[in-house]
N, C-alpha and C. Protein backbone atom coordinates (compact mmCIF):
# COMPACT_ATOMS: atom_id res chain seq x y z
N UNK A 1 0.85 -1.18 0.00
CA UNK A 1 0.00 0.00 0.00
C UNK A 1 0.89 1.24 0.00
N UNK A 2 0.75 2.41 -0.88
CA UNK A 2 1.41 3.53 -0.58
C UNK A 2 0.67 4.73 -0.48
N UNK A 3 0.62 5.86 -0.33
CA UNK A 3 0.55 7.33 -0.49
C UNK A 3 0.56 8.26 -1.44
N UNK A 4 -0.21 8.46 -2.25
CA UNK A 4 -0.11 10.00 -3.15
C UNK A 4 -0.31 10.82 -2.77
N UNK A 5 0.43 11.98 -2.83
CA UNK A 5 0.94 13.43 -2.55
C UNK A 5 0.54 14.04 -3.38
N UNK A 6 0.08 15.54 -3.26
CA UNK A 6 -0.01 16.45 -4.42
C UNK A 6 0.74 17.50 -4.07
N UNK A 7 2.03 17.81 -5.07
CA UNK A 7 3.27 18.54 -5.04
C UNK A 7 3.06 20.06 -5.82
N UNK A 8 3.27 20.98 -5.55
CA UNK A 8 3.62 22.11 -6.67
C UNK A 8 4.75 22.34 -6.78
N UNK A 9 5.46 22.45 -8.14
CA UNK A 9 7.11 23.05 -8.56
C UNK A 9 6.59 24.07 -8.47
N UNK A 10 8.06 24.99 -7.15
CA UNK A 10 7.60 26.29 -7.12
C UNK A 10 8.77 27.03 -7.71
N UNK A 11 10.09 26.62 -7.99
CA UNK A 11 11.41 27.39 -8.50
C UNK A 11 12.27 25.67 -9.14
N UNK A 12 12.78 26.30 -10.29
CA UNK A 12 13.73 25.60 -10.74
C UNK A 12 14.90 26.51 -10.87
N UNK A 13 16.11 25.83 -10.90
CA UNK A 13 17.00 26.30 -10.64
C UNK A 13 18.38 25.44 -11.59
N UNK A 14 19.13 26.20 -12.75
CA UNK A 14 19.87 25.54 -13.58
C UNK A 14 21.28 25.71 -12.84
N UNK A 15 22.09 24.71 -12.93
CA UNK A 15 23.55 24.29 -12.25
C UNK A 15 24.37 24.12 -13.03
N UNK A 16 25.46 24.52 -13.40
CA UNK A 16 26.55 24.03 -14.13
C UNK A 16 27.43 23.33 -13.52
N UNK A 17 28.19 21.99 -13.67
CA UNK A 17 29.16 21.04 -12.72
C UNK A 17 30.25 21.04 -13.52
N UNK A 18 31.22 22.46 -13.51
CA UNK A 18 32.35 22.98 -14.25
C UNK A 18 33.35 21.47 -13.51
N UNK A 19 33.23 21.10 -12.56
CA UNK A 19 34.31 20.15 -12.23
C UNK A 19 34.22 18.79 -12.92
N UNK A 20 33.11 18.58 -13.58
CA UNK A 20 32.99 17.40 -14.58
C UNK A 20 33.57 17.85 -15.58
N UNK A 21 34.46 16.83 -16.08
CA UNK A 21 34.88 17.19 -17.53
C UNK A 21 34.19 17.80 -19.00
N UNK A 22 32.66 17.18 -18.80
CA UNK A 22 31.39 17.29 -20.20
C UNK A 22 30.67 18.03 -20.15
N UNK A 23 31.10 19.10 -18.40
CA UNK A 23 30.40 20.66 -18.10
C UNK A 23 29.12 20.11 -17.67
N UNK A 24 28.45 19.08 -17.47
CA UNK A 24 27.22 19.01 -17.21
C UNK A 24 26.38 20.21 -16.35
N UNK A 25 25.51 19.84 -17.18
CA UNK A 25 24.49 20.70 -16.70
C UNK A 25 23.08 20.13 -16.14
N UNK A 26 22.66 20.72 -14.86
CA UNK A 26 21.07 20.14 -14.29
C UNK A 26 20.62 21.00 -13.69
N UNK A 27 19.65 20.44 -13.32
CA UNK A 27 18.63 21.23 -13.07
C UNK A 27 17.95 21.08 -11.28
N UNK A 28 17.97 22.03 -10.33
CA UNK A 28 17.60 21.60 -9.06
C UNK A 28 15.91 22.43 -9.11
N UNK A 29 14.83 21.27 -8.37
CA UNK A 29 14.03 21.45 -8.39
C UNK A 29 12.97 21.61 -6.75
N UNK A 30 12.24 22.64 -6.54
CA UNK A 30 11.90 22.91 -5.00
C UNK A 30 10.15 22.53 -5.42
N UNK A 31 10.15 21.59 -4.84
CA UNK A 31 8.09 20.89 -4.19
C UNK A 31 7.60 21.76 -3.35
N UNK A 32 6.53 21.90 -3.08
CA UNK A 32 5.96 21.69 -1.48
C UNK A 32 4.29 21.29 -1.80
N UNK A 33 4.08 20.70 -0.77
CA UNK A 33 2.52 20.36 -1.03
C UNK A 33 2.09 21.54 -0.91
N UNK A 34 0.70 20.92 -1.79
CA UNK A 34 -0.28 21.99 -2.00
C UNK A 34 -1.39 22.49 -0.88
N UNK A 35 -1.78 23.74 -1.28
CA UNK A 35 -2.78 23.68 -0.15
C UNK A 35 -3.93 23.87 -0.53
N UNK A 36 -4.89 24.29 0.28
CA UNK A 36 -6.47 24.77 0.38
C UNK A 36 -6.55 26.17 -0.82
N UNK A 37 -7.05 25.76 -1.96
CA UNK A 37 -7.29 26.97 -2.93
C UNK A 37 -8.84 26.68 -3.13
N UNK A 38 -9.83 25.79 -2.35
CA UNK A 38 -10.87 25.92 -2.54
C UNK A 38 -11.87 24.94 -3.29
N UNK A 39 -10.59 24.64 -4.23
CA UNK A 39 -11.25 22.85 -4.68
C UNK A 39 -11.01 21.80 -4.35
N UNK A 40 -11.91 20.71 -4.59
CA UNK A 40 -12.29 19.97 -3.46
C UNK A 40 -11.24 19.14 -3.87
N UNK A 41 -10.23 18.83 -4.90
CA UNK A 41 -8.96 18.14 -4.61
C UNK A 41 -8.11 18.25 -3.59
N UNK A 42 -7.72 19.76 -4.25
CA UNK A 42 -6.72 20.53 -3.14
C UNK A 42 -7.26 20.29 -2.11
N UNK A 43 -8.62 20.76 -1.36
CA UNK A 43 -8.86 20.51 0.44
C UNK A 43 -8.49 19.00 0.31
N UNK A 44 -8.59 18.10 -0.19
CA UNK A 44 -8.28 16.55 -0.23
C UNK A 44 -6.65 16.39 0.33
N UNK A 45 -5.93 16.58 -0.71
CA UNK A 45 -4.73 16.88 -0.62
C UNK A 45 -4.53 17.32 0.62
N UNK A 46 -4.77 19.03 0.92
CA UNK A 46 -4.37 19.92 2.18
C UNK A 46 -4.68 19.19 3.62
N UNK A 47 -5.72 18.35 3.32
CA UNK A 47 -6.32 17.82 4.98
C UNK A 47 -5.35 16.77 5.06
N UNK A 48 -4.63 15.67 4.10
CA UNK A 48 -4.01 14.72 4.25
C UNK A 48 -2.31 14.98 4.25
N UNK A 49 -2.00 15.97 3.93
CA UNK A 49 -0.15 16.22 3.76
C UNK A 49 -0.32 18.31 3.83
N UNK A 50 -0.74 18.43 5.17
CA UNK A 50 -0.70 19.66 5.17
C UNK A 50 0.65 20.72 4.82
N UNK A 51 1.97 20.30 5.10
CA UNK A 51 3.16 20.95 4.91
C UNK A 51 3.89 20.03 3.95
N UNK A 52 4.95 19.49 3.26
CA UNK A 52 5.46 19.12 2.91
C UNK A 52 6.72 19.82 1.88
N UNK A 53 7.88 19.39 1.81
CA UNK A 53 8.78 19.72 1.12
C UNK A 53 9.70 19.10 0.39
N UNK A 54 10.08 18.88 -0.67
CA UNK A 54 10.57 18.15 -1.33
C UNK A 54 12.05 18.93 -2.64
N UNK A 55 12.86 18.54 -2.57
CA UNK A 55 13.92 19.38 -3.76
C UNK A 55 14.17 18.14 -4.17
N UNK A 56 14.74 18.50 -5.91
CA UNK A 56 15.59 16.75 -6.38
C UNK A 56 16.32 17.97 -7.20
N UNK A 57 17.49 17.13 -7.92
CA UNK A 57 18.39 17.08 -8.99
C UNK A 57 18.30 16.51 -9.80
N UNK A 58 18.17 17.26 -11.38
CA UNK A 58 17.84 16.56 -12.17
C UNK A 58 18.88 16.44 -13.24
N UNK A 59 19.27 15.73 -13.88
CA UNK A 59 20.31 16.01 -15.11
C UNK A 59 20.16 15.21 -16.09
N UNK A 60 18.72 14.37 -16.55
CA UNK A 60 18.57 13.90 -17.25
C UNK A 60 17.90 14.98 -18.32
N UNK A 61 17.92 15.68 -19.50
CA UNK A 61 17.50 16.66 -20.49
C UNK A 61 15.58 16.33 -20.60
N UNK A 62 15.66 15.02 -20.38
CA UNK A 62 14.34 14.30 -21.16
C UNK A 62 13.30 14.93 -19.97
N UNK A 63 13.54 14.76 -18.66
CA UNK A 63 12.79 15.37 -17.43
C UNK A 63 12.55 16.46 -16.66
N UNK A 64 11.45 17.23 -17.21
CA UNK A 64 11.32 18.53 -17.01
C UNK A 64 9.65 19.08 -16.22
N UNK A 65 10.18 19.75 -14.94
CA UNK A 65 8.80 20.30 -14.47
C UNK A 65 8.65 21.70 -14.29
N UNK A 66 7.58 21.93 -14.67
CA UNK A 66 7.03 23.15 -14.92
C UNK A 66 6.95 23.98 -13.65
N UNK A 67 8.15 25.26 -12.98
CA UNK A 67 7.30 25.95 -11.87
C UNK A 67 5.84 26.60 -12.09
N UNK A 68 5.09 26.25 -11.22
CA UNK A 68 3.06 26.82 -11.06
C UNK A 68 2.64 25.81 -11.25
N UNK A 69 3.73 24.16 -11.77
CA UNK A 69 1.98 23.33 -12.23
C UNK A 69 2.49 22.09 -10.97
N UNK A 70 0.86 21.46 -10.52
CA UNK A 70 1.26 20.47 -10.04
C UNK A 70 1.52 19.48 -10.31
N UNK A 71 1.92 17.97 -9.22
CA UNK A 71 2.32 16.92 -9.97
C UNK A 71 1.98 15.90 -8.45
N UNK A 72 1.60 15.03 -8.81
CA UNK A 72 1.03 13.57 -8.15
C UNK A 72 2.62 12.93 -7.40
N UNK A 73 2.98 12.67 -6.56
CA UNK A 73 4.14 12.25 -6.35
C UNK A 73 3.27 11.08 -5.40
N UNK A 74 3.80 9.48 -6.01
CA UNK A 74 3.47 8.45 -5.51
C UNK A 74 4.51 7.59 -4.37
N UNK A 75 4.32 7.37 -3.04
CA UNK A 75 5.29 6.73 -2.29
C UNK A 75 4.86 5.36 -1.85
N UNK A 76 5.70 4.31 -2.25
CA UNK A 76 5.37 3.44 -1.93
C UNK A 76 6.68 2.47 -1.80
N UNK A 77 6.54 1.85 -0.56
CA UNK A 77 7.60 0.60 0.15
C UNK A 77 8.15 -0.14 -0.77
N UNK A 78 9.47 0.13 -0.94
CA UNK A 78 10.46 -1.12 -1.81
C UNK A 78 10.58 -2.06 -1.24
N UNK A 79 9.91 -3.27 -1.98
CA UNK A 79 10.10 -4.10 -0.99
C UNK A 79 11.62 -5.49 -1.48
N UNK A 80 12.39 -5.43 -0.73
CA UNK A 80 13.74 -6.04 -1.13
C UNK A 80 13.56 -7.84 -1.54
N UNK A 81 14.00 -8.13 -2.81
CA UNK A 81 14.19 -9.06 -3.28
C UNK A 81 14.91 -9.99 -2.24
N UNK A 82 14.90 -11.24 -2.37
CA UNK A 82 15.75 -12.12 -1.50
C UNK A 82 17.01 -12.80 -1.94
């Protein structure tokens, strides 16, 4: 059983990693759950993950989120092979 979250990208933020040889470049990204704007998702959302915060690093080109839009973030238990 896991948990869905409802996240908003609120700032992205581009990085250059001059100490890699191929200059890479990525991208750091800031979450936070959403709140109470009045529809009945959001109060859904807001009553179940009232604060939340989340940043990642991204440096794959292909994966890109939009700051203002939201996004479903699913958590669920890895469960370890034997």
């Amino acid at each position: 059983m896991g948990v869905r979250a409802k996240f908003r990208c609120n700032t992205e933020n581009t990085k250059v990693w001059n100490r890699r040889v191929d200059g890479a470049i990525s991208r750091e990204y800031e979450f936070s759950a959403v709140y109470d704007d009045g529809t009945p998702e959001n109060q859904r959302y807001a009553k179940a993950t009232p604060v939340g915060r989340l940043t990642i690093t991204v440096d794959n080109p292909a994966v890109v989120f939009d700051p203002g839009k939201d996004y479903y973030l699913d958590l669920v238990e890895v469960v370890q092979a034997d």
